[in-house]
C-alpha atoms as a PDB file:
ATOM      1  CA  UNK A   1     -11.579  44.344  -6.195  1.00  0.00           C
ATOM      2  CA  UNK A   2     -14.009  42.231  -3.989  1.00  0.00           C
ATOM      3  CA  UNK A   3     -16.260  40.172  -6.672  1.00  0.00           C
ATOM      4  CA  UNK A   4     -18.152  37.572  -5.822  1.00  0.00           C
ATOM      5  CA  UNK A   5     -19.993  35.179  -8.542  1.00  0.00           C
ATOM      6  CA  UNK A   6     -22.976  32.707  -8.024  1.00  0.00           C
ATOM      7  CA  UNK A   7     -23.370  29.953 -10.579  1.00  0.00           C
ATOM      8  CA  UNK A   8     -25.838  27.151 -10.728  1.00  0.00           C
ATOM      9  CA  UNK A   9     -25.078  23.579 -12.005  1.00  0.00           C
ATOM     10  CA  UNK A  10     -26.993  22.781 -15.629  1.00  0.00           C
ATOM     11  CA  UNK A  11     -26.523  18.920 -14.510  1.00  0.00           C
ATOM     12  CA  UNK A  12     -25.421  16.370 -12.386  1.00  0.00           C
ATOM     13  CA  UNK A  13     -22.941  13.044 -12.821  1.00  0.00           C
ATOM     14  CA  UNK A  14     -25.002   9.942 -12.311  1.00  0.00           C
ATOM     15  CA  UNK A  15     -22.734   7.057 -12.055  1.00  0.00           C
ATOM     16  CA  UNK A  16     -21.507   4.022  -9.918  1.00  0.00           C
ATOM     17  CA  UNK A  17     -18.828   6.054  -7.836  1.00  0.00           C
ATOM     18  CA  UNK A  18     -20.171   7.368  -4.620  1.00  0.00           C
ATOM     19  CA  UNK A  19     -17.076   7.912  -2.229  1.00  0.00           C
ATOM     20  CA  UNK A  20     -13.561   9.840  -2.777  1.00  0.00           C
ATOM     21  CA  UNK A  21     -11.956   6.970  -2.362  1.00  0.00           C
ATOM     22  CA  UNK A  22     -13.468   5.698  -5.681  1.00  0.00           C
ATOM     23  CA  UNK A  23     -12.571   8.651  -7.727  1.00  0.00           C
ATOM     24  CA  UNK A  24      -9.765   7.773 -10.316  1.00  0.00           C
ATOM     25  CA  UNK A  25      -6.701  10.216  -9.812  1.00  0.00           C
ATOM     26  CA  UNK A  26      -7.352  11.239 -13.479  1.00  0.00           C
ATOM     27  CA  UNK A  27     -10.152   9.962 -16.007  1.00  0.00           C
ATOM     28  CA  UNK A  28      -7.457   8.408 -18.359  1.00  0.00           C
ATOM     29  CA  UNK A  29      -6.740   5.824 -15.158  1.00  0.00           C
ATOM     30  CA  UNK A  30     -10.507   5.604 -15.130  1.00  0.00           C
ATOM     31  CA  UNK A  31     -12.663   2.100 -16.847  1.00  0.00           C
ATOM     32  CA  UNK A  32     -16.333   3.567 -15.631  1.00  0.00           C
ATOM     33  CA  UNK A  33     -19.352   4.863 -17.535  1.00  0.00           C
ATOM     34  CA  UNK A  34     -21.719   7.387 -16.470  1.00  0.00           C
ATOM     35  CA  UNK A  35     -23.994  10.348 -17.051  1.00  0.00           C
ATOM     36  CA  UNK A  36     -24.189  14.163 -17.049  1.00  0.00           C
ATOM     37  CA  UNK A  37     -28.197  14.678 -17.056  1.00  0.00           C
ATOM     38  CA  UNK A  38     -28.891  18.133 -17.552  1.00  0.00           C
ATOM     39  CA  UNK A  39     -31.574  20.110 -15.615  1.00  0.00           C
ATOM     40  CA  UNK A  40     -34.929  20.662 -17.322  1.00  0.00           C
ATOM     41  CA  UNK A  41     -37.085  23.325 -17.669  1.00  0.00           C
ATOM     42  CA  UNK A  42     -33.780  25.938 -19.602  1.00  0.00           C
ATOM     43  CA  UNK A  43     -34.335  24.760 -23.086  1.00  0.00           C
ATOM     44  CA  UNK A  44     -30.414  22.926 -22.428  1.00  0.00           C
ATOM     45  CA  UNK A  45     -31.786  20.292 -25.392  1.00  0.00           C
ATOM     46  CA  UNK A  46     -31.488  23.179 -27.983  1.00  0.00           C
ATOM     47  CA  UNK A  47     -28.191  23.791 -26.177  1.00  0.00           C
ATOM     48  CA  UNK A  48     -26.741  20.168 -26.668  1.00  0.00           C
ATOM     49  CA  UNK A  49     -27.844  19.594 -29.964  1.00  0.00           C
ATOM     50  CA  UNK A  50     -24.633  20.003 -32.047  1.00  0.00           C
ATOM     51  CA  UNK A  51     -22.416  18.639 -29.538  1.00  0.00           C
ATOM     52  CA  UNK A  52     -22.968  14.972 -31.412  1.00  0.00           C
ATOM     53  CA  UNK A  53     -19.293  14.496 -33.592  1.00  0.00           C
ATOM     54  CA  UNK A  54     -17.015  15.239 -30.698  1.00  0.00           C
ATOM     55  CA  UNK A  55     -15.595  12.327 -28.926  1.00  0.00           C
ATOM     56  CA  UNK A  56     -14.380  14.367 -25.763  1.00  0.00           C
ATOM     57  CA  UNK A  57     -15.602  17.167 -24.254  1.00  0.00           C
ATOM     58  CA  UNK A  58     -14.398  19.110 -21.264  1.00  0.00           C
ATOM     59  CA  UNK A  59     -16.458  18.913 -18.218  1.00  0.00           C
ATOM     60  CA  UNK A  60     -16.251  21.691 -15.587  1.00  0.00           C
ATOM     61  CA  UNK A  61     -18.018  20.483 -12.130  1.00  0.00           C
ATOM     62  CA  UNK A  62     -17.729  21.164  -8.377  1.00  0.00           C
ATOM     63  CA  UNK A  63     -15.827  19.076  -5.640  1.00  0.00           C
ATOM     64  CA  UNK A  64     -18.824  18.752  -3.799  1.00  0.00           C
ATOM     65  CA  UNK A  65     -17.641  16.995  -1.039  1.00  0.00           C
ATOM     66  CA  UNK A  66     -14.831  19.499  -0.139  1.00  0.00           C
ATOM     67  CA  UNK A  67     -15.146  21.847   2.411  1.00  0.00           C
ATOM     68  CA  UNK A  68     -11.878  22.795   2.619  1.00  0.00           C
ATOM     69  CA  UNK A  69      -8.794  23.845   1.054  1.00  0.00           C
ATOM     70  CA  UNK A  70      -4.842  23.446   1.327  1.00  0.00           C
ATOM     71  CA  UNK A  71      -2.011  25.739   0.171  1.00  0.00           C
ATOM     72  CA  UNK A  72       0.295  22.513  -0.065  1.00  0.00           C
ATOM     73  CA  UNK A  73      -0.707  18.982  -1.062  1.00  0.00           C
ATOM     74  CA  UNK A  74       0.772  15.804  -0.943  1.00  0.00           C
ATOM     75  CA  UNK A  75      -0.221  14.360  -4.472  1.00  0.00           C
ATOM     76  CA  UNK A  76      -0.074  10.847  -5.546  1.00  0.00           C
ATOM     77  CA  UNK A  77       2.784  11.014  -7.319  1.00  0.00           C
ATOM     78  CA  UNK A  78       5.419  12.727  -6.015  1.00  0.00           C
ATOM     79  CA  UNK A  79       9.348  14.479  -6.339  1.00  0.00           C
ATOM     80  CA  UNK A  80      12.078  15.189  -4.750  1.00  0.00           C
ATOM     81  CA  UNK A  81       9.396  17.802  -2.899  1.00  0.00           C
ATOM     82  CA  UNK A  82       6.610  15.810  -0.161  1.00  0.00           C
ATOM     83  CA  UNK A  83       4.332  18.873  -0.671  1.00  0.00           C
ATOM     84  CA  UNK A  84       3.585  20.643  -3.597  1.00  0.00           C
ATOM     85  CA  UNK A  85       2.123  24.634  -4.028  1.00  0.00           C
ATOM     86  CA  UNK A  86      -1.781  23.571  -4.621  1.00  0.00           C
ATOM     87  CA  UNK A  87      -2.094  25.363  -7.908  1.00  0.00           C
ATOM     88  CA  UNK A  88       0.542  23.624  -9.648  1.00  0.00           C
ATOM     89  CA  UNK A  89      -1.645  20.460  -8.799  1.00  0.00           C
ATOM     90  CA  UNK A  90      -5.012  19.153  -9.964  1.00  0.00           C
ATOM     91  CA  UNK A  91      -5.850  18.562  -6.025  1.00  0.00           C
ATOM     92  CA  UNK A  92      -9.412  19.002  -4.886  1.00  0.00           C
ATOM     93  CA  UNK A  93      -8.754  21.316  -1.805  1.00  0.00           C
ATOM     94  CA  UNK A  94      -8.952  24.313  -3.563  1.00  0.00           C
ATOM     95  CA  UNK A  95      -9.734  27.869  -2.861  1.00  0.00           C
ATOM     96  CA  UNK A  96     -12.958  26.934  -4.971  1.00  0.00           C
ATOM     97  CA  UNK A  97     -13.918  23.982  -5.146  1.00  0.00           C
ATOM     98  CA  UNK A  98     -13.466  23.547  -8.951  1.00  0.00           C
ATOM     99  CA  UNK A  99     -13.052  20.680 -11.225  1.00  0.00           C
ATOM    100  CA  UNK A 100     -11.588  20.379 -14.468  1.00  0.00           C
ATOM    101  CA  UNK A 101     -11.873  16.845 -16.656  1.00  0.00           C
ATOM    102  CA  UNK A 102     -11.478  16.010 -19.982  1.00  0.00           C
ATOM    103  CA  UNK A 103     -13.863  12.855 -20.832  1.00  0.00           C
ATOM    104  CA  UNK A 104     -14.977  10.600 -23.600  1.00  0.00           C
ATOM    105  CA  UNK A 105     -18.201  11.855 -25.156  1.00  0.00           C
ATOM    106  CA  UNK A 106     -20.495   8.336 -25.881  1.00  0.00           C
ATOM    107  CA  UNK A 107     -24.203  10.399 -26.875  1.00  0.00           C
ATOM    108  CA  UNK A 108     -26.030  12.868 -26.077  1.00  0.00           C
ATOM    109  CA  UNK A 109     -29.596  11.559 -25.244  1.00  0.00           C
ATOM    110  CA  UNK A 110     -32.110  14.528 -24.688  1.00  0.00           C
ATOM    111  CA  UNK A 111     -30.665  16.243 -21.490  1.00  0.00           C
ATOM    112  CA  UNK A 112     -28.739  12.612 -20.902  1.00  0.00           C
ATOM    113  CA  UNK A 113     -25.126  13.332 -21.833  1.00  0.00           C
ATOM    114  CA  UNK A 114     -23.140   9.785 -22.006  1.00  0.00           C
ATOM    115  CA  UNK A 115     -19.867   9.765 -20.846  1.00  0.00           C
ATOM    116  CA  UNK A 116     -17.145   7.547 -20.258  1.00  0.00           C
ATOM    117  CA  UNK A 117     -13.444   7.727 -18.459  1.00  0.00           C
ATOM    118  CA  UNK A 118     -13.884  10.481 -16.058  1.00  0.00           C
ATOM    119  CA  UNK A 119     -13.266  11.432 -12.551  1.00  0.00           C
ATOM    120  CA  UNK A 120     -15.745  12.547 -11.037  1.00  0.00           C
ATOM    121  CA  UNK A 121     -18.377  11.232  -8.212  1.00  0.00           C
ATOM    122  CA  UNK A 122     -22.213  10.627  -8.151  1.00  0.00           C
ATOM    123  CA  UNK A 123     -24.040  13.902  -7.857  1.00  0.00           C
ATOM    124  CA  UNK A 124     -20.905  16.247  -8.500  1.00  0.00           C
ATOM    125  CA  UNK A 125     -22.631  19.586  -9.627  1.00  0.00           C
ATOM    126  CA  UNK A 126     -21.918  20.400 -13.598  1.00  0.00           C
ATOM    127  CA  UNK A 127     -21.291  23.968 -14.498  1.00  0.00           C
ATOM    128  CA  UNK A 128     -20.485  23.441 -17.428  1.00  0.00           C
ATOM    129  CA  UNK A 129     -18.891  21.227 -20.556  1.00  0.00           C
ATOM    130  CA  UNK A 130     -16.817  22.773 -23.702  1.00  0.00           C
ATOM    131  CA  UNK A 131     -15.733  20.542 -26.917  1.00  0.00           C
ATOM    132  CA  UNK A 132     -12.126  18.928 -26.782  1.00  0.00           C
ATOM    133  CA  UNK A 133     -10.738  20.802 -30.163  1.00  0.00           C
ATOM    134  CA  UNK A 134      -7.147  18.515 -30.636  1.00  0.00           C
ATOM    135  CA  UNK A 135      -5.820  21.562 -32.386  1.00  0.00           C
ATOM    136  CA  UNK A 136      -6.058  24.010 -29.840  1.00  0.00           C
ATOM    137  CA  UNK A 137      -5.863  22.351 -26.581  1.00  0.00           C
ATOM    138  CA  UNK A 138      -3.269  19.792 -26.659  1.00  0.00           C
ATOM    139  CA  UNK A 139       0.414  21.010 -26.465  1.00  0.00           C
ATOM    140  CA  UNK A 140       2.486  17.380 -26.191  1.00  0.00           C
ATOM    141  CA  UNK A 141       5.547  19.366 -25.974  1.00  0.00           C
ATOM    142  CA  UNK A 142       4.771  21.566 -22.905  1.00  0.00           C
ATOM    143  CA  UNK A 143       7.038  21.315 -20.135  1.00  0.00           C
ATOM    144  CA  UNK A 144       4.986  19.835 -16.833  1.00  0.00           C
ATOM    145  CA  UNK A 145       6.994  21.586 -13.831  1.00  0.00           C
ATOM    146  CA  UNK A 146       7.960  19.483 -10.728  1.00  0.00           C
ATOM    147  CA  UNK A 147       5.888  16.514 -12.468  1.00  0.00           C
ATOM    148  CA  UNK A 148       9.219  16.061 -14.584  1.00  0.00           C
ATOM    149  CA  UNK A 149      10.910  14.496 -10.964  1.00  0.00           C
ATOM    150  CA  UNK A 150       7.872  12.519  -9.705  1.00  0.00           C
ATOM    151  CA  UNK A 151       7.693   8.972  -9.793  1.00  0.00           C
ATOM    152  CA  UNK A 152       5.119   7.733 -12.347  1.00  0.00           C
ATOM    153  CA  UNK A 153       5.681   4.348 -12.473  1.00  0.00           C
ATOM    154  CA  UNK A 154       1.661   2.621 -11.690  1.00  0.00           C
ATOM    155  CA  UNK A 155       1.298  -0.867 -10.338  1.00  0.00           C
ATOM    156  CA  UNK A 156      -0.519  -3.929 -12.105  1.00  0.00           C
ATOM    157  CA  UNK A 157      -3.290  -5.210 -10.753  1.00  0.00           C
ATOM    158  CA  UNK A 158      -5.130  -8.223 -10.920  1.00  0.00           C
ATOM    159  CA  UNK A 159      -7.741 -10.032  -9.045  1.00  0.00           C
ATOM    160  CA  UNK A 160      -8.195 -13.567  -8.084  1.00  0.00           C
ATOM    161  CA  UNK A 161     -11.365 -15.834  -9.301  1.00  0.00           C
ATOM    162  CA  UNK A 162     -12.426 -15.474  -5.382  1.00  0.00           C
ATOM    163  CA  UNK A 163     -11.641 -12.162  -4.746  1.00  0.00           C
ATOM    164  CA  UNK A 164     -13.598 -11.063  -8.504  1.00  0.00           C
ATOM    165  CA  UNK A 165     -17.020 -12.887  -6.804  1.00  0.00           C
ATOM    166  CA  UNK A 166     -16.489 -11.161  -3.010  1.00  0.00           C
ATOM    167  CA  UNK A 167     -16.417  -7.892  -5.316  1.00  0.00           C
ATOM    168  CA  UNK A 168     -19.273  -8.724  -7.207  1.00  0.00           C
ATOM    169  CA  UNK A 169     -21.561  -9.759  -4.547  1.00  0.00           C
ATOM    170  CA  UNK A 170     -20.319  -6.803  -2.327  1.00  0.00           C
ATOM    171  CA  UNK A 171     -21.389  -4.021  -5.356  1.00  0.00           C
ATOM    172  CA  UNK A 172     -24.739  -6.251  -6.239  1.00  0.00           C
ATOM    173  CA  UNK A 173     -25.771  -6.383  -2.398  1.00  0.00           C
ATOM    174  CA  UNK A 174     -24.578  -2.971  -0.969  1.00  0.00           C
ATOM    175  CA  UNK A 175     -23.603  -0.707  -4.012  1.00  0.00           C
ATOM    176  CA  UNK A 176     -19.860  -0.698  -2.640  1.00  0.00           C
ATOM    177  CA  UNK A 177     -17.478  -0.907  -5.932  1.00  0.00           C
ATOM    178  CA  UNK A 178     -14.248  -2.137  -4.444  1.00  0.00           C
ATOM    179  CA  UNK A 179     -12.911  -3.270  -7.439  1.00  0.00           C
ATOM    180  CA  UNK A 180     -12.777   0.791  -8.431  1.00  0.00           C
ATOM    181  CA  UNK A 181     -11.205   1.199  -5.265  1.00  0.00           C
ATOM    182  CA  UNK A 182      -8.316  -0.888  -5.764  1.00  0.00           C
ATOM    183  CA  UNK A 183      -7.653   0.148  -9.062  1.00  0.00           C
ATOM    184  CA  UNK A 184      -7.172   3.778  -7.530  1.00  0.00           C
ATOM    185  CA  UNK A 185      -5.815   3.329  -4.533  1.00  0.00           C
ATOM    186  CA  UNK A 186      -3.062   0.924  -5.780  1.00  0.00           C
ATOM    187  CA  UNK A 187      -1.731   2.487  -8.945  1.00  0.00           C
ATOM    188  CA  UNK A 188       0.626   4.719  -7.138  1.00  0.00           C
ATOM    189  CA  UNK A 189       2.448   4.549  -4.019  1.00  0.00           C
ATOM    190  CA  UNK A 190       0.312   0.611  -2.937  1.00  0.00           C
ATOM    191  CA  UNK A 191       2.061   0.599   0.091  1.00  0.00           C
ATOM    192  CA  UNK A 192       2.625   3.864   1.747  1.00  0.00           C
ATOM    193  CA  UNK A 193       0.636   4.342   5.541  1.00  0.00           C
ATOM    194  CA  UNK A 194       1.009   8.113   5.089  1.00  0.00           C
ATOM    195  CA  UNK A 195      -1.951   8.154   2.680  1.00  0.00           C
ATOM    196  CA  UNK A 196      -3.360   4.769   2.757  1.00  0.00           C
ATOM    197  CA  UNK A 197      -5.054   3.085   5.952  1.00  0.00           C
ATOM    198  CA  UNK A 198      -2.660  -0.266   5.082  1.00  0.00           C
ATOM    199  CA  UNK A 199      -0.818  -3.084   7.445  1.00  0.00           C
ATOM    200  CA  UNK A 200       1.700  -5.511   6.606  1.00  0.00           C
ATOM    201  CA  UNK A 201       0.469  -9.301   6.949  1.00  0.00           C
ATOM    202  CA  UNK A 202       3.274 -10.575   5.903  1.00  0.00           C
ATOM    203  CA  UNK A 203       6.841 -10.775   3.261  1.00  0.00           C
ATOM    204  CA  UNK A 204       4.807  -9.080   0.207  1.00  0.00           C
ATOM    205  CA  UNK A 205       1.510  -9.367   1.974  1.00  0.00           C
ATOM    206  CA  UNK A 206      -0.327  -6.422   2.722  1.00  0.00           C
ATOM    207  CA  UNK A 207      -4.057  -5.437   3.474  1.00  0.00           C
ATOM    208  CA  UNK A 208      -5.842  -2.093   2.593  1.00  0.00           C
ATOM    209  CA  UNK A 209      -8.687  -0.764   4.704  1.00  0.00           C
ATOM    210  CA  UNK A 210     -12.099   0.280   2.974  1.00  0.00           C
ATOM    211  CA  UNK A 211     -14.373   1.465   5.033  1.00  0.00           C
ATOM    212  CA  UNK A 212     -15.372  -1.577   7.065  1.00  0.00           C
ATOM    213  CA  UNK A 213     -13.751  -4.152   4.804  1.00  0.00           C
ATOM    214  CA  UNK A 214     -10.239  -5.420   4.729  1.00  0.00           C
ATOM    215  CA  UNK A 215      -8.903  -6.482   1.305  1.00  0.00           C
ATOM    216  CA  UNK A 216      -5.916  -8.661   1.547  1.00  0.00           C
ATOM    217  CA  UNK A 217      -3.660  -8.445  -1.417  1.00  0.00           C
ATOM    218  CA  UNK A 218      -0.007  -9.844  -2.482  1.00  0.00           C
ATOM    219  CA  UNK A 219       2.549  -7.154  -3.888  1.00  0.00           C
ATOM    220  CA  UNK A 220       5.650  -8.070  -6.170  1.00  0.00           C
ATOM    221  CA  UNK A 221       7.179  -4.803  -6.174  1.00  0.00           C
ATOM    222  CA  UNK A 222      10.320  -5.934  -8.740  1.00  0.00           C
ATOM    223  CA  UNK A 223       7.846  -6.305 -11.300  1.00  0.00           C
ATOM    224  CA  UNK A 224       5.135  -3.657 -10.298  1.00  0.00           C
ATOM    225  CA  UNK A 225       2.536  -6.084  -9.582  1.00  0.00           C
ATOM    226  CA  UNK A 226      -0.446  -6.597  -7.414  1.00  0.00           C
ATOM    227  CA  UNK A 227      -2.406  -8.987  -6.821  1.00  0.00           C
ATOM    228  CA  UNK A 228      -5.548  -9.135  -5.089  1.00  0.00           C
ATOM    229  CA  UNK A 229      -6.254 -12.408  -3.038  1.00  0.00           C
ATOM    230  CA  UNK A 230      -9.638 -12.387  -0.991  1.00  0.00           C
ATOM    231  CA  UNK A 231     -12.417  -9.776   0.739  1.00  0.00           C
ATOM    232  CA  UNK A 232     -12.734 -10.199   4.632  1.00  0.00           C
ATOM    233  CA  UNK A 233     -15.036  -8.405   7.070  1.00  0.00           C
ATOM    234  CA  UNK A 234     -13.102  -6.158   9.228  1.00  0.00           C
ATOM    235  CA  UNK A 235     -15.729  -6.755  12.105  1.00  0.00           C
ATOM    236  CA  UNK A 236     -15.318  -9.039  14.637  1.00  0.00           C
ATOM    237  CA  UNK A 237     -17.551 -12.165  15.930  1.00  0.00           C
ATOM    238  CA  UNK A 238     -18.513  -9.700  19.042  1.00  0.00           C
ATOM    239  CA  UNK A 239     -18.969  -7.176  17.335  1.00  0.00           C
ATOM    240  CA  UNK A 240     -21.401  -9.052  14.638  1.00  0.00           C
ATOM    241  CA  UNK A 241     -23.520 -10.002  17.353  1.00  0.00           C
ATOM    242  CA  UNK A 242     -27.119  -9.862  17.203  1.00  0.00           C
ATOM    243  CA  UNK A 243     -28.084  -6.316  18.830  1.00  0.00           C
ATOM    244  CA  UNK A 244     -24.806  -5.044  18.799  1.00  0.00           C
ATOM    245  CA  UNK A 245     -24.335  -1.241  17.463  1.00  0.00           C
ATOM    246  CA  UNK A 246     -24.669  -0.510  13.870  1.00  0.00           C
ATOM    247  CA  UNK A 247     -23.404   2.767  13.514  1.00  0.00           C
ATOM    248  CA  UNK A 248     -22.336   2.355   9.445  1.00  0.00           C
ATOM    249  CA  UNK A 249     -25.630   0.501   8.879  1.00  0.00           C
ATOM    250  CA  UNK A 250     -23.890  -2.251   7.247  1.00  0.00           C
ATOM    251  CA  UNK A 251     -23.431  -4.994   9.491  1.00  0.00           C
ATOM    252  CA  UNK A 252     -26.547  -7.311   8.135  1.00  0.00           C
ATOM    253  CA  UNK A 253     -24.207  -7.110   4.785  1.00  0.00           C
ATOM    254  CA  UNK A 254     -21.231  -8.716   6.822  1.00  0.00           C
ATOM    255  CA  UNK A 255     -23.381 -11.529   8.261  1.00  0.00           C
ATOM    256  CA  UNK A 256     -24.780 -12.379   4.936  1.00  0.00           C
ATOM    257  CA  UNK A 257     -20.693 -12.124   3.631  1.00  0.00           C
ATOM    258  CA  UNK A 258     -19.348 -14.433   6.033  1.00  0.00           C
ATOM    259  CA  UNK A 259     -22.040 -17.058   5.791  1.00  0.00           C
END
């Protein structure tokens, strides 16, 4: 049987957290707010109206920024297994691009649904959103596969008084949340090259690559702790010159930075 379906998002996430890098590996790892705003003009206010009581809710929305998909993935948190059958994960590089989330529900505002904890990115397409019912969809007892051998431990992290400013100036000037970042890059695995863009500075200093931005951080792996120090440019002087190439747009944000 060759069937095909065509759906069309009723909304789209509006939030802070623009990038994959940003997206928490699951919305109970997640500390962001954000909204699902429904599309007008198909009466979805009617639609929404008794949803008001619940305090989660099941969002179904696309990976929008996945063109691809994988058979085997490497996730996060591993086994004894590097690469794991992509169905018995909650990858994104599916055969459809498909997303599953279970969220906190804050209000429903007209065709503004509230949310909060989730993992999705600005502008992922909403297909659709269901009612968490405790009774029927949790099952604490269920066994959880090859997830039973993985390594689950997640890293502390903490941020210095400079490195809390650099981050707040960064997402006030250029919309670039790299506290988000850390948190979900870090959690799992801080230190591993294969999935991180990461050098070592030093005995239990590392830095970790965002985009064009290095963020130098200090790792006490006994106790599962990170902490992160300072925000640097990853540009050089030469290459901050006036009329050099500015092929990320971003390089008047470095100048202002280091000054």
């Amino acid at each position: 049987m060759n069937t095909e379906f065509t759906f069309k998002p009723v909304g789209y996430v509006r939030c802070g957290q623009k990038y994959r890098s940003e997206a928490p590996r699951q919305g109970v790892f997640a500390e962001n707010e954000g909204i699902i705003r429904f599309e007008k003009g198909n009466n979805f206010e009617q639609a929404l109206a008794d949803l008001k009581g619940f305090s989660r809710i099941w969002v179904i929305f696309c990976f929008h920024l996945n063109d691809n998909w994988k058979p085997l993935v490497q996730p996060p948190v591993t086994g004894p297994k590097k690469k794991v059958s992509v169905f018995a994960t909650r990858s994104p590089h599916r055969p459809n691009s498909i997303g599953m989330s279970c969220v906190e529900l804050i209000k429903v505002d007209g065709l503004d649904v509230h949310i909060r904890n989730f993992d999705m990115l600005n502008d992922s397409p909403v297909l659709d959103i269901k009612p968490y019912i405790p009774r029927v969809d949790s099952f604490p007892d269920a066994r959880i596969g090859w997830l039973e051998n993985a390594k689950l431990d997640s890293y502390q992290i903490s941020f210095s008084e400079m490195a809390e400013k650099q981050m707040s100036w960064l997402e006030t000037r250029s919309g670039l949340d790299l506290q988000s970042f850390c948190e979900v890059q870090m959690q799992h695995d801080p230190v591993n090259p294969s999935r991180k863009r990461i050098e070592s500075a030093s005995e239990g200093e590392y830095i970790i690559f965002c985009r064009t931005w290095q963020i130098h951080f200090s790792l006490n792996e006994r106790n599962q702790q990170i902490k992160i120090n300072y925000i640097k440019s990853n540009y050089s002087p030469e290459e901050l010159a006036p009329g050099s190439p500015d092929p990320y747009h971003d390089k008047d944000v470095h100048r202002e930075f280091i000054i």
